[in-house]
Protein backbone atom coordinates (compact mmCIF):
# COMPACT_ATOMS: atom_id res chain seq x y z
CA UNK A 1 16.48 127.32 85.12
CA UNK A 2 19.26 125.96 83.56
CA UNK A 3 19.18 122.38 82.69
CA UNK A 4 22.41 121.12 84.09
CA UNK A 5 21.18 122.07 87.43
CA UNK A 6 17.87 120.15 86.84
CA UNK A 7 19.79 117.25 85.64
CA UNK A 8 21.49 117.57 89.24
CA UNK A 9 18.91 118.34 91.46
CA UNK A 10 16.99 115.27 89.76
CA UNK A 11 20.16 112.68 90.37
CA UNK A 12 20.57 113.97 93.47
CA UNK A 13 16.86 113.34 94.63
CA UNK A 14 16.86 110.11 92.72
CA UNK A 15 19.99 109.16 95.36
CA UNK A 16 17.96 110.78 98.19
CA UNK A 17 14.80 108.54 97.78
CA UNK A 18 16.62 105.49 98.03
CA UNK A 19 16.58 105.51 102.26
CA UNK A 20 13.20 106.51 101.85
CA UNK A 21 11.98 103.79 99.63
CA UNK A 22 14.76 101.30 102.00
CA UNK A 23 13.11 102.53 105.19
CA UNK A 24 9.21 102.35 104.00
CA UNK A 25 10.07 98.35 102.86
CA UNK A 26 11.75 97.17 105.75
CA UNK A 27 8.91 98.46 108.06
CA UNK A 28 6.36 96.88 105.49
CA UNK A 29 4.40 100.28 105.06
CA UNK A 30 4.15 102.67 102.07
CA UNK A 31 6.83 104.27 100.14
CA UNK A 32 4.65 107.36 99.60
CA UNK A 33 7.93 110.20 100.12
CA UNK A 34 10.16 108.13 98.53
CA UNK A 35 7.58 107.09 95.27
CA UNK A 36 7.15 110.82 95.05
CA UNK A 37 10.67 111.53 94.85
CA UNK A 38 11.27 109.46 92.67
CA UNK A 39 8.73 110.53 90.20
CA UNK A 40 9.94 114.04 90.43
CA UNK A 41 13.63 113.13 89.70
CA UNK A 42 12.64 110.82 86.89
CA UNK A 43 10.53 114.19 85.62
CA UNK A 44 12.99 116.23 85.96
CA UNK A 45 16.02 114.14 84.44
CA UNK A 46 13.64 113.68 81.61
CA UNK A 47 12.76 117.29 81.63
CA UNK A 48 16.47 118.39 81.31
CA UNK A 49 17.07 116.12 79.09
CA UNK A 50 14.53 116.65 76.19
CA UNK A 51 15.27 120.38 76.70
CA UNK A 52 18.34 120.44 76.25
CA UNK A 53 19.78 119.97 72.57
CA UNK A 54 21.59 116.89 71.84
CA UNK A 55 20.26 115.60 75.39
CA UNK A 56 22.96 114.08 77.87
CA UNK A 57 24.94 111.13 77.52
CA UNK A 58 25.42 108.56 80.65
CA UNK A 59 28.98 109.05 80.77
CA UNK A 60 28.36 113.25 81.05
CA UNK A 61 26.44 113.59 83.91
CA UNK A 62 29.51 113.33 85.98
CA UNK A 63 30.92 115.78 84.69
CA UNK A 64 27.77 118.08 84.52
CA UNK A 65 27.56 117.82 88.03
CA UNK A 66 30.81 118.56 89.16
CA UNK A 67 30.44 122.03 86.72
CA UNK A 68 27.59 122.66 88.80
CA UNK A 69 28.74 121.71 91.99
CA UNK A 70 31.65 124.04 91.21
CA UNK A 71 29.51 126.90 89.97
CA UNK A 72 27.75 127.11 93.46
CA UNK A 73 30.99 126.80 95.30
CA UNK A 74 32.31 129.77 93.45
């Protein structure tokens, strides 16, 4: 897999477990979806990160994810 599309699917999740994590607090239960999505975008931001070399800087992930974006649109 190629690790600008980890790198994306892992911010993306990361944004998707926020609700989750919102939701589970508010109703005072356990954040048990959103913990685990959480942990598997952290491990896969890591992931695509230490494999790829040089790693990513903060200010190219934008970037990165519009190239894949656009790769899957064309």
């Amino acid at each position: 897999m190629d690790t600008d599309l980890v790198l994306t699917i892992g911010v993306v999740l990361a944004a998707l477990s926020v609700p989750s994590l919102l939701a589970a607090w508010t109703e005072s239960r356990a954040p048990r979806i959103g913990a685990v999505m959480v942990i598997a975008a952290f491990a896969m931001i890591v992931a695509a990160t230490l494999r790829r070399p040089g790693g990513y800087g903060v200010t190219e992930i934008p970037s990165v994810m519009l190239d894949v974006f656009a790769r899957l649109i064309s």
